[in-house]
PDB file of N, CA and C in Angstrom:
ATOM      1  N   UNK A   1      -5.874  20.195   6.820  1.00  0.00           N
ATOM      2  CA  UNK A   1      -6.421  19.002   6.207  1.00  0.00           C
ATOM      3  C   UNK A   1      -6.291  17.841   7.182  1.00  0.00           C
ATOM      4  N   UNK A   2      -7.773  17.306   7.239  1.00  0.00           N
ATOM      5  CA  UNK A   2      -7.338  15.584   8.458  1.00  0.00           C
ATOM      6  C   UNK A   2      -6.372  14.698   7.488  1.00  0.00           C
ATOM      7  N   UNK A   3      -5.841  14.327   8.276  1.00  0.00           N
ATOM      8  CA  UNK A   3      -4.775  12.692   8.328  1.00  0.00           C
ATOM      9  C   UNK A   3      -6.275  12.099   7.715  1.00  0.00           C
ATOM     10  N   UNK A   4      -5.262  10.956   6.364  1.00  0.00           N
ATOM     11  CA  UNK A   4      -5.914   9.646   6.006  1.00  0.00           C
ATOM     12  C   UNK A   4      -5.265   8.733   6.515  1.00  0.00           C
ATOM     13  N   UNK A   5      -5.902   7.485   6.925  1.00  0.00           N
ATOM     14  CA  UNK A   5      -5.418   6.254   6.872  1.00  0.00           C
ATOM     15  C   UNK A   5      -5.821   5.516   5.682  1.00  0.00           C
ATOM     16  N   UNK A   6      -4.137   5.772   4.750  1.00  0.00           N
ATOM     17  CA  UNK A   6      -4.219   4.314   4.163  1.00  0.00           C
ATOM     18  C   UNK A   6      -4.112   2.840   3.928  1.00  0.00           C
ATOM     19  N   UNK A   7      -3.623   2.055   3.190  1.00  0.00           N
ATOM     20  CA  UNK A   7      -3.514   0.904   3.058  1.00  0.00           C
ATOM     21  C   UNK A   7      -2.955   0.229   1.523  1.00  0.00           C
ATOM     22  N   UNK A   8      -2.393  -1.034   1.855  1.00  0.00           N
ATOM     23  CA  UNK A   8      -1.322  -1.284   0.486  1.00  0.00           C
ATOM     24  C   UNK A   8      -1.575  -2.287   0.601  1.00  0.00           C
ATOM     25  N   UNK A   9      -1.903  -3.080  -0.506  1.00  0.00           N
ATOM     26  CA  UNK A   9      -1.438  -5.271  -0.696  1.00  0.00           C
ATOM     27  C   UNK A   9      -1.047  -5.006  -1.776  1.00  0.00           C
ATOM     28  N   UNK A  10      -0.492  -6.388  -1.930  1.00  0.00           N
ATOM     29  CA  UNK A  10      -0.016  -6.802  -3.212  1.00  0.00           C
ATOM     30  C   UNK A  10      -1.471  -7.555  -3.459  1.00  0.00           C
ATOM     31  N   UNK A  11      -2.003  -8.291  -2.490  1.00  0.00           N
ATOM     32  CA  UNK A  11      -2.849  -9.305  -2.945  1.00  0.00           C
ATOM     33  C   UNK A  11      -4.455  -8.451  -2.124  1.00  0.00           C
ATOM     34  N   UNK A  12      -5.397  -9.454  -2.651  1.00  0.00           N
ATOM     35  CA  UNK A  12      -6.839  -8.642  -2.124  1.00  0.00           C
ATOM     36  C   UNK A  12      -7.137  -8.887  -0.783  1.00  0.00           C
ATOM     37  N   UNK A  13      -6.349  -8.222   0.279  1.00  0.00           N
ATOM     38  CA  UNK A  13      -6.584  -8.447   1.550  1.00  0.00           C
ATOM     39  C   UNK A  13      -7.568  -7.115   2.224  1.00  0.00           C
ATOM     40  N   UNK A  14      -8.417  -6.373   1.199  1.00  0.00           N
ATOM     41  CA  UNK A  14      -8.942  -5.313   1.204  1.00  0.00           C
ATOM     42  C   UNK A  14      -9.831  -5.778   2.751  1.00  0.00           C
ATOM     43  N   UNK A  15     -10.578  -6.056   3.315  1.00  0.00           N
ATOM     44  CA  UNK A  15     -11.088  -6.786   3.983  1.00  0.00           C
ATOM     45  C   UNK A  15     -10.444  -6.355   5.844  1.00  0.00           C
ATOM     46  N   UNK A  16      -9.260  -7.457   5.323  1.00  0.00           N
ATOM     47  CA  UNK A  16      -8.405  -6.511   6.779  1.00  0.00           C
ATOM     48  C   UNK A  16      -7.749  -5.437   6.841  1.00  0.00           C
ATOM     49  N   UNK A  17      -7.396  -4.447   5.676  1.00  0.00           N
ATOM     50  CA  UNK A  17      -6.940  -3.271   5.776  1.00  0.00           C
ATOM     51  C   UNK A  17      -8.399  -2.156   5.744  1.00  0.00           C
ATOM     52  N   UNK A  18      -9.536  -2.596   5.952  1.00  0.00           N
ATOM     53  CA  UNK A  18     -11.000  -1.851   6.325  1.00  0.00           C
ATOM     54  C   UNK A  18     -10.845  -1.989   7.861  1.00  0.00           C
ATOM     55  N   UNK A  19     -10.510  -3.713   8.361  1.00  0.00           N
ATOM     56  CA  UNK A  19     -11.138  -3.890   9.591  1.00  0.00           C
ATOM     57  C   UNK A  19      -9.846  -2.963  10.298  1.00  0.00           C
ATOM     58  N   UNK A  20      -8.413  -2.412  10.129  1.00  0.00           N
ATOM     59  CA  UNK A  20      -7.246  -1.919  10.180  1.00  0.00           C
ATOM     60  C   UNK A  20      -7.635  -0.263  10.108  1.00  0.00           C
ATOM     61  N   UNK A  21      -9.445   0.086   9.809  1.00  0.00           N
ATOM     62  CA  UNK A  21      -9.271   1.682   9.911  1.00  0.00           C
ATOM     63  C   UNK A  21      -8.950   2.173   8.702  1.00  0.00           C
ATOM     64  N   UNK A  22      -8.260   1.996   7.762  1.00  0.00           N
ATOM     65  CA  UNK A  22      -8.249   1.897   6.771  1.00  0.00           C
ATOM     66  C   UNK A  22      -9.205   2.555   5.577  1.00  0.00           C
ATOM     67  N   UNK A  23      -8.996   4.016   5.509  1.00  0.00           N
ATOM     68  CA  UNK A  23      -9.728   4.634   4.471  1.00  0.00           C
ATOM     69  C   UNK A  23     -10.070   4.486   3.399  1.00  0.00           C
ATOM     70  N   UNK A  24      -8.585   4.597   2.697  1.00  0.00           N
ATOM     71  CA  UNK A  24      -8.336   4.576   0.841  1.00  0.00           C
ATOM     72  C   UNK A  24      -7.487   3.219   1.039  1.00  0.00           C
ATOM     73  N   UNK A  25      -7.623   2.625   0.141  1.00  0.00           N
ATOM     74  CA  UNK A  25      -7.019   1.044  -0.140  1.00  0.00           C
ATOM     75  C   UNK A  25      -6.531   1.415  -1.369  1.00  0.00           C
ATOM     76  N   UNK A  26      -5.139   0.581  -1.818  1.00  0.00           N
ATOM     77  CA  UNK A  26      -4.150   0.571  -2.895  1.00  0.00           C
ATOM     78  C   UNK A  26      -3.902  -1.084  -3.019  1.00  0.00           C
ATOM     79  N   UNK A  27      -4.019  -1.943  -4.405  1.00  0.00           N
ATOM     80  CA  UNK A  27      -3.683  -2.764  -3.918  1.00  0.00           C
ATOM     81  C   UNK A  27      -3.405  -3.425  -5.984  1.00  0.00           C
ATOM     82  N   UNK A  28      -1.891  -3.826  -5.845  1.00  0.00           N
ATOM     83  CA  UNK A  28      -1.602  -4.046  -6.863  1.00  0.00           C
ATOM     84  C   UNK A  28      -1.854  -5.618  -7.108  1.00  0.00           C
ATOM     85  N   UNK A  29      -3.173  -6.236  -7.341  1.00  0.00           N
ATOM     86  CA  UNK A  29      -3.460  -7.676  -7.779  1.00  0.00           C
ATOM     87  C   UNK A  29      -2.907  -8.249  -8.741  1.00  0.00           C
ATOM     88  N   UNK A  30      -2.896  -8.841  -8.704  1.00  0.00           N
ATOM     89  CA  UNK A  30      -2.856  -9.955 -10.476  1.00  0.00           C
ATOM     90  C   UNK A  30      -1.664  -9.767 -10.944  1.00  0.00           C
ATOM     91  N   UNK A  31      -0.384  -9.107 -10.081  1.00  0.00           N
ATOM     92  CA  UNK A  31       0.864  -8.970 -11.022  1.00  0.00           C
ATOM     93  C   UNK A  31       1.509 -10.229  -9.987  1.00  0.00           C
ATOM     94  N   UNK A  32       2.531 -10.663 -11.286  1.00  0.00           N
ATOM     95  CA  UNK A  32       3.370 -11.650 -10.650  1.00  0.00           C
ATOM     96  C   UNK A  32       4.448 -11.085  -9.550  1.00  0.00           C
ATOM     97  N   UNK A  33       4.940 -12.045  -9.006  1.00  0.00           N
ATOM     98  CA  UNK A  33       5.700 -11.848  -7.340  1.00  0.00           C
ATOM     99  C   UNK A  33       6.803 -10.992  -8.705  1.00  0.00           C
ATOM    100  N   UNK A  34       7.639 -11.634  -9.706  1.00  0.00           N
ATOM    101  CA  UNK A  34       8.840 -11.354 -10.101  1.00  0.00           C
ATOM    102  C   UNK A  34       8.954 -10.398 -10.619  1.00  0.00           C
ATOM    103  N   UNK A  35       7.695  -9.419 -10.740  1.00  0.00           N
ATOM    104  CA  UNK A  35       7.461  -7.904 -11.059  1.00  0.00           C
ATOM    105  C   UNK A  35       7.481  -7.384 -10.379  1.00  0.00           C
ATOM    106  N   UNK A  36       8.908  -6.132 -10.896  1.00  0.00           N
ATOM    107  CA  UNK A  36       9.087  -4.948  -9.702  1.00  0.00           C
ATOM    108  C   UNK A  36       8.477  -3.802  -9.880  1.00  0.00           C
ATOM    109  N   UNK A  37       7.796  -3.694 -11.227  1.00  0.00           N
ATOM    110  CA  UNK A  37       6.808  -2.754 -10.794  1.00  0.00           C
ATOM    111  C   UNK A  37       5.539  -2.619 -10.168  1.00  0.00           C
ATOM    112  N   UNK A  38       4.990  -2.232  -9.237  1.00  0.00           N
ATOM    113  CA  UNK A  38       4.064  -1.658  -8.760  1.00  0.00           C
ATOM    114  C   UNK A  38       3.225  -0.629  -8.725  1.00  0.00           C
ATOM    115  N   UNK A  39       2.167  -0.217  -9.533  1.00  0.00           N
ATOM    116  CA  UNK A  39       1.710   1.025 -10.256  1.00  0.00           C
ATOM    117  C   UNK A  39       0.637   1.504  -8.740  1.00  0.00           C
ATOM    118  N   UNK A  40       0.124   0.670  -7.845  1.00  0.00           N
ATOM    119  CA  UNK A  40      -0.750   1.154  -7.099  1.00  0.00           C
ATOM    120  C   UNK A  40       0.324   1.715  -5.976  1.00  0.00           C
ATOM    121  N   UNK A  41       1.498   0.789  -5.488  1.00  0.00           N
ATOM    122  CA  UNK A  41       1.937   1.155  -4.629  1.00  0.00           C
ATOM    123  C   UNK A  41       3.157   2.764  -4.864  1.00  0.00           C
ATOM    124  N   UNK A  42       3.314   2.835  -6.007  1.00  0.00           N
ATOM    125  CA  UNK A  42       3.918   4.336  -6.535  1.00  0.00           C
ATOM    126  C   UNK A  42       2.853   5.246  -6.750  1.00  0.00           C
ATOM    127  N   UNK A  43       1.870   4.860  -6.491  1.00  0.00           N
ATOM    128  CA  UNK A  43       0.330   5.645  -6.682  1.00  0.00           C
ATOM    129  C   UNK A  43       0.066   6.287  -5.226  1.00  0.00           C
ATOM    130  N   UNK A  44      -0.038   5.452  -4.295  1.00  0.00           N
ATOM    131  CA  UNK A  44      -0.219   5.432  -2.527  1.00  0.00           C
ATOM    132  C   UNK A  44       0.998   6.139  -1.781  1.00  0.00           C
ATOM    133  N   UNK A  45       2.355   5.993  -2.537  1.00  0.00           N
ATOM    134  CA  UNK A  45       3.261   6.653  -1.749  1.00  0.00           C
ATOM    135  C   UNK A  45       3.608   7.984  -2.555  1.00  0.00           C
ATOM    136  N   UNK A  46       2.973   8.063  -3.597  1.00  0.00           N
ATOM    137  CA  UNK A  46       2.837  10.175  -4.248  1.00  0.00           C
ATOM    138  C   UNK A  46       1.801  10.838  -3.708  1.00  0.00           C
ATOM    139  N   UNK A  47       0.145   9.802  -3.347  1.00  0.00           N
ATOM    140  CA  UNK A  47      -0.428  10.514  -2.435  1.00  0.00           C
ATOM    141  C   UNK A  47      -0.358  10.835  -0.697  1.00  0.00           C
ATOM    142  N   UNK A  48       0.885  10.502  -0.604  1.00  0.00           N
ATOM    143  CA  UNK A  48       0.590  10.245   0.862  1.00  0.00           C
ATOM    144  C   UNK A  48       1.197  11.685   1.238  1.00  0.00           C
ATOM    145  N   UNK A  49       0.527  12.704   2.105  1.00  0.00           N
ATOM    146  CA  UNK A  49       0.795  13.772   3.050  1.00  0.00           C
ATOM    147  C   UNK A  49       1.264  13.678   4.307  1.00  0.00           C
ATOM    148  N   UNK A  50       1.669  14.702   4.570  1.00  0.00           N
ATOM    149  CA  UNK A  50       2.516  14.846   6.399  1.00  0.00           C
ATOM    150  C   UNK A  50       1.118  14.395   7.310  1.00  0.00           C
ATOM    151  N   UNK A  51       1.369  13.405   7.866  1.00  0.00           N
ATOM    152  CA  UNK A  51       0.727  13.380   9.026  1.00  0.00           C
ATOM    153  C   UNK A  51      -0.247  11.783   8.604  1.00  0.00           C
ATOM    154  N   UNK A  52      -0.365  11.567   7.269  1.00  0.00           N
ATOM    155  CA  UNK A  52      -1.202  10.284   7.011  1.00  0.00           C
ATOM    156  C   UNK A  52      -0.513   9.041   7.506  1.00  0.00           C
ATOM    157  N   UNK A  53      -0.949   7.860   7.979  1.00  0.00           N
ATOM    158  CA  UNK A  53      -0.521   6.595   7.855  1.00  0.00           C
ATOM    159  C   UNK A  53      -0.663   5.938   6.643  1.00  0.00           C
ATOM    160  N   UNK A  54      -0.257   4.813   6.507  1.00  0.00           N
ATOM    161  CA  UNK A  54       0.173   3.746   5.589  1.00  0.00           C
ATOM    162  C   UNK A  54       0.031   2.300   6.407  1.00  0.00           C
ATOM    163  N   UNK A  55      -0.854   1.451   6.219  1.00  0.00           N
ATOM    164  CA  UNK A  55      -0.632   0.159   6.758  1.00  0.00           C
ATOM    165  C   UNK A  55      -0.291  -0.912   5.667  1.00  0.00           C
ATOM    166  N   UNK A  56       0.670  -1.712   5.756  1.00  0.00           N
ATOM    167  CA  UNK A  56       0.906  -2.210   4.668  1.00  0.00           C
ATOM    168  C   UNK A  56       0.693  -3.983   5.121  1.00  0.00           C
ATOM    169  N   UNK A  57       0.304  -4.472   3.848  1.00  0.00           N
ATOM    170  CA  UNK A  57      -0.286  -5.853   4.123  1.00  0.00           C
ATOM    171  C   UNK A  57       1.270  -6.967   3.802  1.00  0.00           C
ATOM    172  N   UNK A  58       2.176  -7.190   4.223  1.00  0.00           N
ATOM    173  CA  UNK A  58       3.371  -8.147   3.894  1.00  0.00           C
ATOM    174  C   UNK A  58       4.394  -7.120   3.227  1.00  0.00           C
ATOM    175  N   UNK A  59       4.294  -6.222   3.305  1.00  0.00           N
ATOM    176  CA  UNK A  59       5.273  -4.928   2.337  1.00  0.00           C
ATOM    177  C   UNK A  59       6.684  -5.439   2.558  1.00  0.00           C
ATOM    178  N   UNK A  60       7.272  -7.051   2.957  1.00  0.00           N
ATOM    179  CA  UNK A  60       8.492  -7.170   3.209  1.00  0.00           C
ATOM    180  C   UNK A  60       9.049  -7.617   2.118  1.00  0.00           C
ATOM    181  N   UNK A  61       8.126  -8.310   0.995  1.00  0.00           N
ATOM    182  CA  UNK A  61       8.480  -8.551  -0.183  1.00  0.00           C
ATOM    183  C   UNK A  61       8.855  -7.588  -1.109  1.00  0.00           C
ATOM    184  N   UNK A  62       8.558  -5.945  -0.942  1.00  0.00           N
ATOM    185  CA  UNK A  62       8.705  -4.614  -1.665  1.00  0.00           C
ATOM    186  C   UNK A  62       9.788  -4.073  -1.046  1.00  0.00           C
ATOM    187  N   UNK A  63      10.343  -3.960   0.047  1.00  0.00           N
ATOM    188  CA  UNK A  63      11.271  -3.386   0.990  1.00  0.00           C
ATOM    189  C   UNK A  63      12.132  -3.295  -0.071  1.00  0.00           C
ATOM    190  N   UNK A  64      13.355  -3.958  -0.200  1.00  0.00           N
ATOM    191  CA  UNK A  64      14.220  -4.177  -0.876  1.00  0.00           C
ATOM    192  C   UNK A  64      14.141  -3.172  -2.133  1.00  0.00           C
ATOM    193  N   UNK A  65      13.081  -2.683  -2.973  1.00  0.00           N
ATOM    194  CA  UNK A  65      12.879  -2.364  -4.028  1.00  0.00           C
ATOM    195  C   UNK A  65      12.612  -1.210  -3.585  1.00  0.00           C
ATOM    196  N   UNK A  66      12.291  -0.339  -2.222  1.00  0.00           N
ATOM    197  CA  UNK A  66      12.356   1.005  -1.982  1.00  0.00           C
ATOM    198  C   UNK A  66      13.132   1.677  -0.657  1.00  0.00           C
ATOM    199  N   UNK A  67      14.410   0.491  -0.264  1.00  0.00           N
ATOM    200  CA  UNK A  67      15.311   0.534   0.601  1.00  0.00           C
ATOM    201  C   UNK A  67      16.245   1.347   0.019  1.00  0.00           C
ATOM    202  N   UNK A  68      16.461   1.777  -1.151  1.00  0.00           N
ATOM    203  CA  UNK A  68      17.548   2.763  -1.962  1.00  0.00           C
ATOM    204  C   UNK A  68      17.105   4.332  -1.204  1.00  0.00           C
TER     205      UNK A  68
END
């Protein structure tokens, strides 16, 4: 199976994660910063296979919440 390149925002930066190569886009909008859930980004990291990338748009605000 080929490698995908994906892609993650919190916000709609769909745009530069296309111009980034960027195949399949994940991108959890409209939830507030103080919500730790994320339904697209637990969506993007169950599909992701050996060998795919992940480009993530600011993912430093999520770190913390999947640093365990």
């Amino acid at each position: 199976m080929d490698s995908v390149k994906c892609g993650y925002a919190q916000v709609s930066t769909g745009g530069a994660l296309k111009r980034a190569g960027c195949e399949k886009i994940f991108r959890d909008g409209g939830l507030s910063g103080a919500t730790a859930e994320r339904p697209a980004l637990t969506r993007c990291l169950k599909e992701l296979q050996s060998g795919d990338t992940l480009t993530a748009w600011k993912l430093d605000r999520r770190a913390a919440a999947y640093a365990t």
